[in-house]
Protein backbone atom coordinates (compact mmCIF):
# COMPACT_ATOMS: atom_id res chain seq x y z
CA UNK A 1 1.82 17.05 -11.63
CA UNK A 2 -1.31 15.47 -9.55
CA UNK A 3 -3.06 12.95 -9.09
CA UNK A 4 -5.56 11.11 -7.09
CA UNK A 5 -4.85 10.64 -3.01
CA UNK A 6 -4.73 6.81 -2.74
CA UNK A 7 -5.92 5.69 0.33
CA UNK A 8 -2.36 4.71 1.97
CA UNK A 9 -1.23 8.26 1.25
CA UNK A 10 -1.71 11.23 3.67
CA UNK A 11 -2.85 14.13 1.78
CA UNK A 12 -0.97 17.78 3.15
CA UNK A 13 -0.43 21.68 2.40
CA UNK A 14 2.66 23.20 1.66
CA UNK A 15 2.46 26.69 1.73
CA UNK A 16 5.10 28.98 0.62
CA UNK A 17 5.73 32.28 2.24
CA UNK A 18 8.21 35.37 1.62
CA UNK A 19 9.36 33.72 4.87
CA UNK A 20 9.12 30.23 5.62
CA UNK A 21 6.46 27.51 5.44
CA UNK A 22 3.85 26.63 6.61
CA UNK A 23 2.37 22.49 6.42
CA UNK A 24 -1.53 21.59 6.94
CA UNK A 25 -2.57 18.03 7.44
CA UNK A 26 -5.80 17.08 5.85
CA UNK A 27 -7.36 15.09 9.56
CA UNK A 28 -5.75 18.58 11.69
CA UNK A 29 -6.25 21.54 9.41
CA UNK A 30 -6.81 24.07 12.51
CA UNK A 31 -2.74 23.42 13.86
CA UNK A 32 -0.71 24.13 11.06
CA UNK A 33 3.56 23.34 11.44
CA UNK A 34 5.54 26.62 10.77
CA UNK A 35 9.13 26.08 9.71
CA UNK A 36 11.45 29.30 8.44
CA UNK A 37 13.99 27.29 7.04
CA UNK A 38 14.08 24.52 4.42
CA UNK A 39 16.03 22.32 5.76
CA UNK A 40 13.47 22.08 8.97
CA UNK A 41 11.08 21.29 6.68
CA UNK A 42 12.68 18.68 4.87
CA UNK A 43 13.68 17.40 8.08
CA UNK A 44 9.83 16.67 9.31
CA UNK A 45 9.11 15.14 6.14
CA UNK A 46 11.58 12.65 5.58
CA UNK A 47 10.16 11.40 9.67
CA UNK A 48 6.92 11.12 7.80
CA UNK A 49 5.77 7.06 8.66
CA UNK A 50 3.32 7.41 5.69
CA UNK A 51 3.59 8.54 1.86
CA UNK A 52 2.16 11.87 1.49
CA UNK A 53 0.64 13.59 -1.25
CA UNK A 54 1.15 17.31 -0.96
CA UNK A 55 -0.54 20.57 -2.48
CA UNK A 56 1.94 23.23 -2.77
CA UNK A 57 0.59 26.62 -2.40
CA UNK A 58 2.36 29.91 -2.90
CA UNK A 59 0.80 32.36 -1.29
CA UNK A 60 3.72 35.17 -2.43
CA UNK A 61 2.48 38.02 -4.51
CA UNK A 62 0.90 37.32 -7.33
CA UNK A 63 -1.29 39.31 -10.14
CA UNK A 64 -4.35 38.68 -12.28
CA UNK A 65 -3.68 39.42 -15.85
CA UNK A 66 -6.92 39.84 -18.67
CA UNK A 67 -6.29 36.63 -21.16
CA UNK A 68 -6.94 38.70 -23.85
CA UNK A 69 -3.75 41.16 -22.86
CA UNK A 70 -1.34 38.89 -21.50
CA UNK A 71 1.71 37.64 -23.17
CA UNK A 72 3.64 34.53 -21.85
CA UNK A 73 6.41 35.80 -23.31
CA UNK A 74 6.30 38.77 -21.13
CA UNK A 75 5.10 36.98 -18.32
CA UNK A 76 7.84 37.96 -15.88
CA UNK A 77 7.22 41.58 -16.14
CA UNK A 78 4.15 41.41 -14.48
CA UNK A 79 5.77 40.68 -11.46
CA UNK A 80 9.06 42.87 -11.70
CA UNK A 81 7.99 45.21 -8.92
CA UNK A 82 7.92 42.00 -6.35
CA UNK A 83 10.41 39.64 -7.20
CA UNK A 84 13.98 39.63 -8.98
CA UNK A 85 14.42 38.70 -12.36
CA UNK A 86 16.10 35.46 -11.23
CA UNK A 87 12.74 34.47 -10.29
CA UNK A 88 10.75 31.43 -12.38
CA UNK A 89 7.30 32.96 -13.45
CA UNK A 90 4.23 30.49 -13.42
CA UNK A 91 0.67 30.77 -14.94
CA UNK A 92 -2.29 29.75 -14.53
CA UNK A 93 -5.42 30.41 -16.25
CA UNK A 94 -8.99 31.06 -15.09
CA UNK A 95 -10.92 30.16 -18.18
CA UNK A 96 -14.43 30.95 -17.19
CA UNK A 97 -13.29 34.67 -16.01
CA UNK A 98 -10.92 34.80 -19.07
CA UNK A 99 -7.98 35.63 -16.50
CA UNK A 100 -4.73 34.80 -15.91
CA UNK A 101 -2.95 34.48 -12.39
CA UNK A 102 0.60 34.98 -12.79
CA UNK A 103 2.79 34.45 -9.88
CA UNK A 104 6.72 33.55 -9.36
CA UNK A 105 7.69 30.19 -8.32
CA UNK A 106 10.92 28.37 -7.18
CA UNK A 107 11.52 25.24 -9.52
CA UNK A 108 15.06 24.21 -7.23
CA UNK A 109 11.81 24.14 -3.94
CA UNK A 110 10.03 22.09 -6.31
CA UNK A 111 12.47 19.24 -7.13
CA UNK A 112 13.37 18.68 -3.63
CA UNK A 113 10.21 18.67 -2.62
CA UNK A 114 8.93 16.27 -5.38
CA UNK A 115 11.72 13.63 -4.12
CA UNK A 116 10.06 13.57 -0.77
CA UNK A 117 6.05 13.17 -1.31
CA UNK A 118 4.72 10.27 -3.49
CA UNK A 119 2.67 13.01 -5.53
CA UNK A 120 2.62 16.69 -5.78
CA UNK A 121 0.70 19.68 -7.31
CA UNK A 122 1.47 23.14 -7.88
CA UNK A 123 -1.10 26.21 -7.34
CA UNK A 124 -1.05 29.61 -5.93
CA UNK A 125 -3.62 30.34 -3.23
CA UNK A 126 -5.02 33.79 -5.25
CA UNK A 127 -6.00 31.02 -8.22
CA UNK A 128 -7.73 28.87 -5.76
CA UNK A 129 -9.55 31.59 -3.73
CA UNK A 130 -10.90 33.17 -7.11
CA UNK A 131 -11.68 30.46 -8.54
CA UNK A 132 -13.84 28.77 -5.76
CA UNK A 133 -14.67 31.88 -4.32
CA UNK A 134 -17.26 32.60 -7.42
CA UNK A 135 -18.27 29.22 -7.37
CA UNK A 136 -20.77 30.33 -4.77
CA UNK A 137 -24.69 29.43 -5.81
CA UNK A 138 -25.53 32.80 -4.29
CA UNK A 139 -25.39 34.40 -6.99
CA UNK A 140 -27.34 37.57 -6.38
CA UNK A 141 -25.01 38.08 -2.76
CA UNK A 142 -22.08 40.79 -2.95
CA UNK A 143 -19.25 38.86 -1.06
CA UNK A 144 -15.70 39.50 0.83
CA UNK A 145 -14.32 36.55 0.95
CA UNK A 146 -11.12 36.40 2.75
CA UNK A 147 -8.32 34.24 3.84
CA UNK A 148 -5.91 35.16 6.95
CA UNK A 149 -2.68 33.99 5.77
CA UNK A 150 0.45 34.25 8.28
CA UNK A 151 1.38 38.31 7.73
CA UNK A 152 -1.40 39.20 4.69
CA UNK A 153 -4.57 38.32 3.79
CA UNK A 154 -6.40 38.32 0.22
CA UNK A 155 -9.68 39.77 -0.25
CA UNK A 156 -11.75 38.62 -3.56
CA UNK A 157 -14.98 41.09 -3.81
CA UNK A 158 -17.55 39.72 -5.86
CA UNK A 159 -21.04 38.83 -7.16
CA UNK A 160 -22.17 35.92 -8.26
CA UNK A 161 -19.78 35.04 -10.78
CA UNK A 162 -18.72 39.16 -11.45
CA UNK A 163 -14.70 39.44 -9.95
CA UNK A 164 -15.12 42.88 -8.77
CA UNK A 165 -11.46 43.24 -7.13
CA UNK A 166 -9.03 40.93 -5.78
CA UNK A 167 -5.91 42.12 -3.34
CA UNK A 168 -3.39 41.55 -1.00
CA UNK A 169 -3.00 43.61 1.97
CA UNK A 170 -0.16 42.99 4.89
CA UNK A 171 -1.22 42.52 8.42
CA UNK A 172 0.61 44.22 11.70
CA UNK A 173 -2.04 44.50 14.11
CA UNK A 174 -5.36 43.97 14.97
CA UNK A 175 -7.12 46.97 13.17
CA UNK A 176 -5.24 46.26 9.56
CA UNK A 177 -7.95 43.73 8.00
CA UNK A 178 -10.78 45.83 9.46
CA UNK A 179 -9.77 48.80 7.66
CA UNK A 180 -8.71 47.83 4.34
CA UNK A 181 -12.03 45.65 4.19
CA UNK A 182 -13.93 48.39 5.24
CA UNK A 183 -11.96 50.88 3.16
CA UNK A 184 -12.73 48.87 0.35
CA UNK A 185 -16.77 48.56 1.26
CA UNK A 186 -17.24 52.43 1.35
CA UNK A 187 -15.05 52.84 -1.77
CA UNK A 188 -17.17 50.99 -4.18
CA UNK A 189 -19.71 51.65 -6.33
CA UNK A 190 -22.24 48.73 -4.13
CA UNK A 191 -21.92 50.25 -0.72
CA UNK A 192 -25.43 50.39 -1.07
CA UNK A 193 -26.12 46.97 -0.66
CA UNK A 194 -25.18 44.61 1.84
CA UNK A 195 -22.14 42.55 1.52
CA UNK A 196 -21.09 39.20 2.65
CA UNK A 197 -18.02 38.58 4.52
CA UNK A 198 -16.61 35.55 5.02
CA UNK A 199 -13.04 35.01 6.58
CA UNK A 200 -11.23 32.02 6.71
CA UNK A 201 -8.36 31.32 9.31
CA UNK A 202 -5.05 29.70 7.34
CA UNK A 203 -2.60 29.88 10.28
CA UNK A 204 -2.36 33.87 11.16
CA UNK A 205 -1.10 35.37 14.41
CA UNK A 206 -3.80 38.11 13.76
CA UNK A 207 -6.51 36.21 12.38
CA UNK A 208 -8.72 35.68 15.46
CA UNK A 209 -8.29 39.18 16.89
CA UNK A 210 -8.85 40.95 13.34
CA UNK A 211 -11.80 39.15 12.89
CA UNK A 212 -13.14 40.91 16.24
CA UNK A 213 -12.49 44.20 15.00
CA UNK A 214 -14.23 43.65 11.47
CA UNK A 215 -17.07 41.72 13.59
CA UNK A 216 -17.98 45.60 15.12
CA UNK A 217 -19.12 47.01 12.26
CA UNK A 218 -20.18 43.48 10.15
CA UNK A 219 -21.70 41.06 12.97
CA UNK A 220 -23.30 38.42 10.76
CA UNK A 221 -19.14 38.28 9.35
CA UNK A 222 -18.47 34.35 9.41
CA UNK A 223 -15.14 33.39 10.79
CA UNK A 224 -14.27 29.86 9.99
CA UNK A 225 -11.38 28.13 10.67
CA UNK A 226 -10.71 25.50 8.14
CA UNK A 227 -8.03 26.10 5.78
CA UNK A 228 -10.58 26.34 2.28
CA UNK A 229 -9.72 25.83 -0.44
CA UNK A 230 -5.97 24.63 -0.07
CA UNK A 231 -6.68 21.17 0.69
């Protein structure tokens, strides 16, 4: 369900992770609140003072499915390989790419969390970073466009409005974004050309530091530290 923020609510992030949660407030987006456990969470939001209007995010594996091939019926199987079958499957489609993100979801999360915010919607963060991603008016630029996220990051390659990949690599150390960005660069058919690459911070341990190492071989990369496009 969503709505419109009302000007008495405070409008927040909820994103879901394999292992925990992490919450961004709209007026401090650059100090996200990490909580592993539920119940912490729950905790900070009943202290709230204010009604809050929350976008939840998952930001757990997810897959992008041609409309034309997928089945909702057969939804879950996309996902088999990353989740148990005890897992709720969600979709959501990307009309003017005629896709379909697919991604698992936890409906028990859900309807605690929608007794505790005044208003809440539901996304996963590969739908929004697609999505706005090749929104872009450049649309003669070859892009990276990635998002840190707390132990992975995504990486849409595009142009213009052309999805040329989208992934999800895990991040250990310093060198892991560099490499699978670059990896990814050389591998395709535009290495040619020059590429964009723009990475945005969303509350990583490794984001500042990988974005050093990818800044030696790409130094007009743009780091920036709002959390786009999950609020």
């Amino acid at each position: 369900m969503s709505s419109a923020v009302g000007s008495d609510q405070t409008q927040i992030s909820i994103q879901v992770h394999l292992d925990g949660f992490s919450v961004f407030k709209q007026e401090d987006s650059a100090s996200p609140l990490s909580f592993t456990q539920f119940a912490a969470l729950k905790d900070w939001l009943e202290k709230q003072s204010s009604q809050l209007a929350a976008k939840l995010v998952y930001t757990t594996p997810a897959t992008l499915v041609p409309e034309e091939l997928f089945q909702p019926d057969h939804a879950a199987d996309y996902l088999k390989y990353h989740f148990q079958n005890s897992n709720h499957v969600a979709y959501s489609a990307l009309k003017s790419l005629g896709l379909m993100v697919v991604f698992s979801v936890d409906q028990d999360l859900e309807k605690e969390l929608g007794s505790l915010v005044s208003d809440m919607s539901i996304t996963h963060s590969s739908y929004e970073l697609v999505r706005r991603a090749l929104a872009s008016p450049h649309k003669e630029w070859l892009r990276f466009v990635t998002i840190f996220h707390p132990k992975h990051l995504e990486v849409v390659f595009h142009k213009g409005n052309q999805l040329i990949s989208y992934n999800q690599y895990p991040i250990h150390g310093e060198l892991d974004s560099s490499y699978y960005l670059k990896l990814l660069h050389t591998q395709s058919s535009f290495k040619n050309e020059k590429a964009a690459i723009i990475c945005y911070e969303n509350g990583s341990q490794w984001g500042q530091s990988n974005f050093k190492t990818i800044n030696d071989w790409a130094s007009d990369a743009q780091y920036i530290t709002e959390i786009y496009p999950f609020l």
